[in-house]
Each structure stands twice: as structure tokens, then as C-alpha cells.
Protein backbone atom coordinates (compact mmCIF):
# COMPACT_ATOMS: atom_id res chain seq x y z
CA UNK A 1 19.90 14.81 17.47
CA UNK A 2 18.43 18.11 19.19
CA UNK A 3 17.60 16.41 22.37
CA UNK A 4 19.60 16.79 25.53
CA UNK A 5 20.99 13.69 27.53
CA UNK A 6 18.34 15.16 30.86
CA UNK A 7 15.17 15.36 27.79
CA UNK A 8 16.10 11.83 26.83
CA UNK A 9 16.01 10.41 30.25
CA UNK A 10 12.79 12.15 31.20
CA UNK A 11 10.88 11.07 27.95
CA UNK A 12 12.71 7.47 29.32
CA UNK A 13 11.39 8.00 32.67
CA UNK A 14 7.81 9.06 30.86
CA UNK A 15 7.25 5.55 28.75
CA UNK A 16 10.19 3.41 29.54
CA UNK A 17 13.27 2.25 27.08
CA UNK A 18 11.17 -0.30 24.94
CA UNK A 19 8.92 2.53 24.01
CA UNK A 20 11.30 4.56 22.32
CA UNK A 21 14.07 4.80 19.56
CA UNK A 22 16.22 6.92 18.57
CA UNK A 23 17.06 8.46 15.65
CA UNK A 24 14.11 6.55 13.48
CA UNK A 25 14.76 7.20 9.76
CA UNK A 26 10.59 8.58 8.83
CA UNK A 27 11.62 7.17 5.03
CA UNK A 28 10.67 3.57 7.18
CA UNK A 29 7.58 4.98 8.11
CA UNK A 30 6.01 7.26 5.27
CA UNK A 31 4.75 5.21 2.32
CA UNK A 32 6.90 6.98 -0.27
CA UNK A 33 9.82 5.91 1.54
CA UNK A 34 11.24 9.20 2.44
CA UNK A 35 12.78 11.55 5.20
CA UNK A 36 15.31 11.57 7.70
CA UNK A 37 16.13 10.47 10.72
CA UNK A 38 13.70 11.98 13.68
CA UNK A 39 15.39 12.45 17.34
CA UNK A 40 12.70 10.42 18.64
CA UNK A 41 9.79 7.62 18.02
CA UNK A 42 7.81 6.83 20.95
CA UNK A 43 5.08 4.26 20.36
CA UNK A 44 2.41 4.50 22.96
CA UNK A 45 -0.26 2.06 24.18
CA UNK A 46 -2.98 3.96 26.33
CA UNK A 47 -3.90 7.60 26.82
CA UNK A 48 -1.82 7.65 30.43
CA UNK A 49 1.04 7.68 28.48
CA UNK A 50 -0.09 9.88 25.84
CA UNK A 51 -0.68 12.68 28.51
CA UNK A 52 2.55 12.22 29.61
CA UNK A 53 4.78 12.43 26.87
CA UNK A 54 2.47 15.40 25.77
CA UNK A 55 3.15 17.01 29.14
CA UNK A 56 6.74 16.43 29.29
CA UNK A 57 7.23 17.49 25.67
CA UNK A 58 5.36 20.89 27.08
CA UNK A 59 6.91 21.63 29.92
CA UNK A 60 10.82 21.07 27.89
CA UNK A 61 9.48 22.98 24.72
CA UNK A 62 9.94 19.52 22.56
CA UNK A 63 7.84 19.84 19.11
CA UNK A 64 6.11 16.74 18.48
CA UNK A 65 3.61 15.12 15.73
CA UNK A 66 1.84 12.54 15.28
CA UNK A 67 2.25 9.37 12.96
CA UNK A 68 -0.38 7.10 11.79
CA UNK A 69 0.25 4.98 8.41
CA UNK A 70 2.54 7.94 6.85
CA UNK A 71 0.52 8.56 3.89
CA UNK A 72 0.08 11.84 2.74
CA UNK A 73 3.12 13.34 4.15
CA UNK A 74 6.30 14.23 2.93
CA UNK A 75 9.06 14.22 5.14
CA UNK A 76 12.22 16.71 5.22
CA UNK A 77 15.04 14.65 3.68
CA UNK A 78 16.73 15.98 7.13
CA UNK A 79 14.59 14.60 9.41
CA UNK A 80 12.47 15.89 12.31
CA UNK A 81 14.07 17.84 15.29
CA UNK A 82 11.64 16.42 18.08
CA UNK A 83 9.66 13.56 18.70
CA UNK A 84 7.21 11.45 16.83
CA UNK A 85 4.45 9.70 18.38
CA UNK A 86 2.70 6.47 17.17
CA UNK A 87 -0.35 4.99 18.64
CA UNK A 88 -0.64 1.68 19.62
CA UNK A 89 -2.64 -0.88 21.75
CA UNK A 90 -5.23 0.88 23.18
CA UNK A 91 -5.56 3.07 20.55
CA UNK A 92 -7.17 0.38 17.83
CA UNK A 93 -10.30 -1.08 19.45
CA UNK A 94 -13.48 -0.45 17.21
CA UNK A 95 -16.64 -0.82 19.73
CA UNK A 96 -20.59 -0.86 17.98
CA UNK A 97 -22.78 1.56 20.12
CA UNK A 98 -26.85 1.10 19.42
CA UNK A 99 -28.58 -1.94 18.48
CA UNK A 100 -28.81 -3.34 14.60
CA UNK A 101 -32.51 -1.93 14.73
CA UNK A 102 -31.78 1.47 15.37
CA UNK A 103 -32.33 3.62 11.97
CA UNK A 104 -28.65 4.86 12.95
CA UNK A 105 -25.50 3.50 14.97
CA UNK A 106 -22.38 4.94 16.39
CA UNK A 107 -19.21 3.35 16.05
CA UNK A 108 -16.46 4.16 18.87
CA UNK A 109 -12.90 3.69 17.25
CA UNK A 110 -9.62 4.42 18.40
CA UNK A 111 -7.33 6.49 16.53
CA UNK A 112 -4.93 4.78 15.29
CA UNK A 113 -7.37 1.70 13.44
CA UNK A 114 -6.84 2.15 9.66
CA UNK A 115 -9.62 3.51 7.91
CA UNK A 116 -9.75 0.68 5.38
CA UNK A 117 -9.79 -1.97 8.47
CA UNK A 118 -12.57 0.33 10.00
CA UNK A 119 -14.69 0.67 6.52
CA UNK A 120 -14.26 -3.45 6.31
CA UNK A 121 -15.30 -3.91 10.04
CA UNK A 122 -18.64 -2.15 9.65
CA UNK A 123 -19.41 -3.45 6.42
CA UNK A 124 -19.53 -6.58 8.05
CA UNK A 125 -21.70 -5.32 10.44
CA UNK A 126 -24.14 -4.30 8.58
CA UNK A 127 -23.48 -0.67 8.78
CA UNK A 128 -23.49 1.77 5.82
CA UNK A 129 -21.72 5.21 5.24
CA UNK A 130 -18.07 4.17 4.64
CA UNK A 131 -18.37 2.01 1.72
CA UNK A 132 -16.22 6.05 -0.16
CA UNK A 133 -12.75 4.69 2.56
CA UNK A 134 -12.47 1.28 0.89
CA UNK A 135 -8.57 1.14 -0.09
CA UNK A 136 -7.81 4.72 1.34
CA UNK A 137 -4.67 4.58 3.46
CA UNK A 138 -3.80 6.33 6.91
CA UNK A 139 -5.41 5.93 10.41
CA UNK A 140 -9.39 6.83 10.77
CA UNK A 141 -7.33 9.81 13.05
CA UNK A 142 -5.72 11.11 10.09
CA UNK A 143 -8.83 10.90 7.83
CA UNK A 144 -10.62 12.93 10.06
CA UNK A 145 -7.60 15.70 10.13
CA UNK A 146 -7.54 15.46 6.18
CA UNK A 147 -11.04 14.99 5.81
CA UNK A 148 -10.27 12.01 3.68
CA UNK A 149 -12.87 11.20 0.67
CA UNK A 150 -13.38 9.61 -2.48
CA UNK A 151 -16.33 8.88 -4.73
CA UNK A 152 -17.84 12.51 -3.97
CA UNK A 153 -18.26 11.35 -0.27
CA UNK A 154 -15.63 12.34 2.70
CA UNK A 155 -15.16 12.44 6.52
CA UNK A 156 -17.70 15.16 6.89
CA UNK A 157 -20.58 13.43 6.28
CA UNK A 158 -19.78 10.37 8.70
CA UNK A 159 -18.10 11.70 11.73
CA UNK A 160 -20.37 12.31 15.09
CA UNK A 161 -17.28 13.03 17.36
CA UNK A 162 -13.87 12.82 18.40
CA UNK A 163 -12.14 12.98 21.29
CA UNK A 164 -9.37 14.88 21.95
CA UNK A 165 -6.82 13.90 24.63
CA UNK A 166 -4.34 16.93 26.37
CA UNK A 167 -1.80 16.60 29.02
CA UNK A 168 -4.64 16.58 31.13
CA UNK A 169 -8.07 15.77 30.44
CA UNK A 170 -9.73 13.86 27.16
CA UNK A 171 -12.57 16.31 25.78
CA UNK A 172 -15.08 15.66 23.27
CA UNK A 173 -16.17 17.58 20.22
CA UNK A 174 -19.23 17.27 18.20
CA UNK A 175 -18.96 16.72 14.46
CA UNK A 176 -20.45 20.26 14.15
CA UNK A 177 -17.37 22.23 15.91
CA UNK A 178 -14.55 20.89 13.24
CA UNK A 179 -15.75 22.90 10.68
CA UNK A 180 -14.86 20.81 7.70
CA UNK A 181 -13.64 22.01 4.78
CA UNK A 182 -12.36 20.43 0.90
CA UNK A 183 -9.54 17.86 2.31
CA UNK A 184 -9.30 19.09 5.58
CA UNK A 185 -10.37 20.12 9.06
CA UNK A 186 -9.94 23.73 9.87
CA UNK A 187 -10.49 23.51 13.42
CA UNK A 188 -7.54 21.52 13.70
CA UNK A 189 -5.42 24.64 14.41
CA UNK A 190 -7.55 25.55 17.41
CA UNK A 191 -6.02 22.19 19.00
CA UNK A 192 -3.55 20.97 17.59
CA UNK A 193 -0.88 22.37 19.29
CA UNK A 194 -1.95 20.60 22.72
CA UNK A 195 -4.15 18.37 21.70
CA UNK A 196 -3.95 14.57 19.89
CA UNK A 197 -7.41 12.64 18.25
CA UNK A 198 -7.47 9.55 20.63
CA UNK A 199 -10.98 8.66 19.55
CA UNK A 200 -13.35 9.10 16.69
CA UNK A 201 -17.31 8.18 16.26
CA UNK A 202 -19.01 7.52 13.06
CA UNK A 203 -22.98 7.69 12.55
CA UNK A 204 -23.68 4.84 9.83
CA UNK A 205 -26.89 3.37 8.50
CA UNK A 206 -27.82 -0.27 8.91
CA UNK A 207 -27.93 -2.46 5.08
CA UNK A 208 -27.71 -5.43 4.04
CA UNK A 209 -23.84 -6.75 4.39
CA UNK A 210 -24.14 -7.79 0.65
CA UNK A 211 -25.17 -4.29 -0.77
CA UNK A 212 -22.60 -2.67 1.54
CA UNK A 213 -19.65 -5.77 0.08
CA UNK A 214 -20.79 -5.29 -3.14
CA UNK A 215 -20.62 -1.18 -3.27
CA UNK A 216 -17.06 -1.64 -1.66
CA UNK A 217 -15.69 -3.94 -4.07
CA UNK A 218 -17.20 -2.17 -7.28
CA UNK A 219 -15.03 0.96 -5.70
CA UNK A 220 -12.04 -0.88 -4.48
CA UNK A 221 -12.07 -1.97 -8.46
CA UNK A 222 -11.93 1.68 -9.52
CA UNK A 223 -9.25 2.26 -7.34
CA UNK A 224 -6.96 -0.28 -8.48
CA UNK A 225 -7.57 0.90 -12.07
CA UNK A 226 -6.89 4.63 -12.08
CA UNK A 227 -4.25 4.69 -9.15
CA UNK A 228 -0.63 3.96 -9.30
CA UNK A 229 0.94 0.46 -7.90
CA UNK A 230 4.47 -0.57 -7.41
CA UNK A 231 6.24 1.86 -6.50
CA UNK A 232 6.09 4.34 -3.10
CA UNK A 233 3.56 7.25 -3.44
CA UNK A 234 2.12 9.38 -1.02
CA UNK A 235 -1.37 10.09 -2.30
CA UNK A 236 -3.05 12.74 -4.21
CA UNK A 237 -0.08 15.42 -4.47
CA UNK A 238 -2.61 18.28 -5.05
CA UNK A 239 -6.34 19.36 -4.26
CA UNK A 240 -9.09 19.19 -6.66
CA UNK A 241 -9.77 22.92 -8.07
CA UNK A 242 -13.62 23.68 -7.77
CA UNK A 243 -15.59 21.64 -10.53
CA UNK A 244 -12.26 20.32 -12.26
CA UNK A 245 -9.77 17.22 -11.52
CA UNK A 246 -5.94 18.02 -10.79
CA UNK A 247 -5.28 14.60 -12.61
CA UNK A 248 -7.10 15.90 -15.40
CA UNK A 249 -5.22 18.82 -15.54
CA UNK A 250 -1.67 17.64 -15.22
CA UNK A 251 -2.80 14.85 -18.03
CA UNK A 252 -3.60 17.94 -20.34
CA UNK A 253 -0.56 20.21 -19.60
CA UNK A 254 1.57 16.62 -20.94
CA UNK A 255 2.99 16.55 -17.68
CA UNK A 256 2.48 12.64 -16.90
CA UNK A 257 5.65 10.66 -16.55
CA UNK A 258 7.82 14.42 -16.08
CA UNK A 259 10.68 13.42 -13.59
CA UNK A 260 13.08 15.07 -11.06
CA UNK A 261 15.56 12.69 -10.07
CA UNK A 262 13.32 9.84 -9.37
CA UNK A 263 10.43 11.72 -8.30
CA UNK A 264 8.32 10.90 -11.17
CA UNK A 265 4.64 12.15 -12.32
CA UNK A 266 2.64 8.57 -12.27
CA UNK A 267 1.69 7.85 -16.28
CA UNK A 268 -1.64 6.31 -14.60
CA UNK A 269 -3.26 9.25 -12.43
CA UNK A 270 -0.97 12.68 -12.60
CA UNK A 271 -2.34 13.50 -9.52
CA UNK A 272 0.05 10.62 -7.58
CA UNK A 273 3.68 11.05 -8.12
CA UNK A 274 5.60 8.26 -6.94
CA UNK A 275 9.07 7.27 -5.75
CA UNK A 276 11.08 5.54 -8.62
CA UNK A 277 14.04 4.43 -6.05
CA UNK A 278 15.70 6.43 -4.38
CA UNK A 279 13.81 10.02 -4.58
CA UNK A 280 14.52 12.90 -2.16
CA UNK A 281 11.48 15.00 -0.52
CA UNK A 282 13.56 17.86 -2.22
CA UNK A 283 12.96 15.65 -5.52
CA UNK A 284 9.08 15.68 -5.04
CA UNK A 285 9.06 19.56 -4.08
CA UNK A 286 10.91 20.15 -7.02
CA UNK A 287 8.39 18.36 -9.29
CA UNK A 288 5.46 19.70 -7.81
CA UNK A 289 6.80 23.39 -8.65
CA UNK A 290 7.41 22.02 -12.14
CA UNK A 291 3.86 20.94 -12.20
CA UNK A 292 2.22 23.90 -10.70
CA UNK A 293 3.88 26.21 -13.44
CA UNK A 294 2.98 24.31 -16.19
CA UNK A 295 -0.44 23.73 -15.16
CA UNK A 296 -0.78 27.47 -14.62
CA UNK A 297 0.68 27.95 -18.05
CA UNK A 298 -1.43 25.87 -19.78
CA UNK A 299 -5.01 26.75 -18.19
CA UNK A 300 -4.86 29.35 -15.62
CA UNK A 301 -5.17 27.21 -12.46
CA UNK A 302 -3.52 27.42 -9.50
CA UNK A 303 -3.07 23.81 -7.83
CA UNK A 304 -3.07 23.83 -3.73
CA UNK A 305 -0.96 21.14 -2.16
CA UNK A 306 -2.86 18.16 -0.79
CA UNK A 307 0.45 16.36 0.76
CA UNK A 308 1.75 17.50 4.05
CA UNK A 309 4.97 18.38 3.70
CA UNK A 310 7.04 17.66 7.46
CA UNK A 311 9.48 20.35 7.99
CA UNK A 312 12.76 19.22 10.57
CA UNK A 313 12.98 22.42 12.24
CA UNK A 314 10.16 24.62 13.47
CA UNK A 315 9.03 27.30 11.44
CA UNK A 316 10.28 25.66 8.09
């Protein structure tokens, strides 16, 4: 625990004692089950008390990050020096914008609705253009940060806005200024540091409900059939090189079902590992070295990290 007794009262004062707790293992909220304990959770339920905890972790130098569903991030088996946000209440309405005649609609959704919830809402809706999200975990916030995809179809293509909330104000960028990129958003580092996604609007197509059930289900299928189930993973571990699959490759270096303690390499899709117990984040960073080498060895490919790995101390 980093935080001073006069930090903990004021983030107290800021969103009262059954908002917070204290020294939250993030293994309880990560789906591979792993990481240490972080000074602070504060769940929040409406963007006043957003800006304030965002303002008070300023003004005491407190780092912060925020949590959605935990996928795709692997947390330092020590923890997180600071204070971890989760979004609540207000934060998961989904609101249609337009009428069903309109050759497009917007859909307003807060940040912290799952993508697969929001993908299910507007299918029954009637509204096209996230049929790819079906069974893809984390918060429609996160997806947008990661530029989540499947199926040769991602983020990008689908989001119209977001809105950003600060200690002060709630701005709102067009789809346009977040420069997207392969599994990620690269304008992300000219906010994040100040800023949180409260908000995010889609622009879908209007189709029949049936088409759109039928599209999600034949990919929800897929899913189940070339990804791992059981046991805790995180995700793709690594980013598609150009024109080639990071599965694929880890299948041909002879790398599926390697292990490091119980960090394994998934015998179904090399590109999940997955968390045979009791595995340590130092397990999985371990393994992907492993991996990397051997892939390199064998074909002369560098793989990039996909998975966010969650450092406890600043500058890790």
C-alpha cells in the first residue's frame, strides 16, 4: 500500500466508503486470474464522480487506470501502486439515435457495456455492423482503445465518436481524430493521461434481425471452435504480422502446448496461452519470450505483443 492515511481519506471524501476497497487482488478481476493486490478499486456510477477521483488523483500525483472486463491485460504479480477505476451505473446505458428508416443509425453507449451485450442489443434492433464483436470480451471502452476485431472487421470501421471525460469537462472526438491503427488506437496517448472514454457512438446499417442473428451465430460457432475454453486466458497474446497468422506461426515453430510453470501455449489456437492453475504474470512473460525466439528462429518473424502487460510501479 503506497497511499497515505490523508490520500485515503480524500479519495473517501471524493466517492464515499462503499465505493472503494482496498487492497483488491486484480487476479479477481483479469480473466486469466492474475496480479496482485492494487492500493485501490473505486467503482464509480456517473461522470461527477469520475471527474473527481480524476482530479483528486491529479492534484496528489496518484497513477490510475482503468478496468473494464480485464481481458487482454496482464497484471504485475505485485500489484498496482495506485488506484483502479471501474465503471458502473451510469456508465452502461445503450440509447438508439435516428429512426429504423434512416439508411444509417447512431448508437450512444456508455463505456463500460460489454461489447458482446452491445453487438447482441443492436442485432436485435435491427442494426448491422457489429455482427465481427460477437463473443469478444472487454467493455465497448476497451474495444475502442484496442481497436478490437475479428473476421477481418474491427473498431475502425464502426465507431462515429467517443467522448472523453477530464477532471473538468466531457469532450467529444470524431471517429476521424483516433487515428486507428492494427489492434489499437494511437491517439490514445494524446489523452490518456487525463482523460477516461465515458461514451462511445457506433454508425450501423439497418437489416433484417434474422440475417444479422444468423451472421452472429455462424461466427460465434467459429469462435468456440478455434479458441481455447476452460481454463483463464487473456486473449490473443500477440499481433498478427502483415499477411500471416501468429497462431499459425507458433503452430509451425511446434510451440503449442510449451509450458512455463503453468503458463501454457493453448494446443487449440497458439495464439491464446492460458492459465493452467496457478500461473504467475512472470510465468506468461516468460513464455512469451520463449515463443518469440523460437518463432524468430524458425521463420524470421518478429511477433509484437497484443496483451497489455500492467506494470505496479510507474515506469516499469
Amino acid at each position: 500500500m503506497t497511499l497515505s492515511s490523508s490520500q485515503k481519506a480524500a479519495l473517501t471524501r471524493a466517492v464515499g466508503d462503499r465505493s472503494i476497497r482496498w487492497d483488491v487482488p486484480l487476479a479477481s478481476r483479469t480473466t486469466y486470474r492474475i496480479g496482485g493486490p492494487a492500493d485501490a478499486l473505486v467503482t464509480l456510477l456517473a461522470v461527477e464522480e469520475l471527474q473527481r477521483v480524476l482530479a483528486l488523483c491529479r492534484s496528489e500525483g496518484l497513477r490510475w487506470k482503468v478496468f473494464g472486463r480485464g481481458s487482454n491485460i496482464l497484471a504485475d504479480d505485485d500489484g498496482f501502486r495506485g488506484v483502479i477505476i471501474v465503471l458502473e451505473g451510469k456508465f452502461k446505458y445503450i440509447v438508439r439515435q435516428g429512426t429504423a428508416s434512416e439508411r444509417q443509425t447512431i448508437v450512444h453507449a456508455g463505456a463500460a457495456v460489454g461489447l458482446p451485450r452491445l453487438a447482441d442489443w443492436c442485432s436485435t434492433e435491427g442494426l448491422s455492423g457489429l455482427e465481427f464483436a460477437a463473443g469478444i470480451p472487454g467493455s465497448v471502452a476497451g474495444a475502442v482503445i484496442m481497436n478490437a476485431g475479428a473476421w477481418g472487421e474491427d473498431m475502425a470501421g464502426v465507431v462515429a465518436a467517443v467522448e472523453l471525460t477530464g477532471a473538468e469537462d466531457t469532450l467529444v472526438l470524431d471517429g476521424h481524430q483516433l487515428r486507428f491503427a492494427y489492434r489499437c488506437c494511437e491517439s490514445r496517448s494524446d489523452w490518456q493521461a487525463d482523460r477516461v472514454i465515458s461514451a462511445v457512438l457506433v454508425r450501423l446499417k439497418p437489416e433484417k434481425q434474422k440475417v444479422i442473428k444468423k451472421r452472429m451465430s455462424q461466427l460465434l460457432d467459429k469462435r468456440r471452435s478455434s479458441q481455447p475454453s476452460g481454463l483463464p486466458s487473456g486473449g490473443c497474446v500477440f499481433k498478427n504480422p502483415p499477411g500471416m497468422s501468429a497462431g499459425r506461426l507458433i503452430d509451425e515453430a511446434g510451440l503449442k502446448g510449451a509450458r512455463i510453470g503453468d503458463a501454457r501455449v493453448d494446443e487449440t489456437h497458439g495464439n491464446f496461452f492460458v492459465n493452467c492453475g496457478a500461473a504467475r504474470a512472470a510465468d506468461i512473460q516468460a513464455l512469451m519470450e520463449l515463443v518469440c525466439e523460437r518463432v524468430y528462429r524458425h521463420s524470421g518473424v518478429r511477433l509484437e505483443p497484443e496483451l497489455e502487460f500492467l506494470s505496479a510501479e510507474a515506469g516499469i
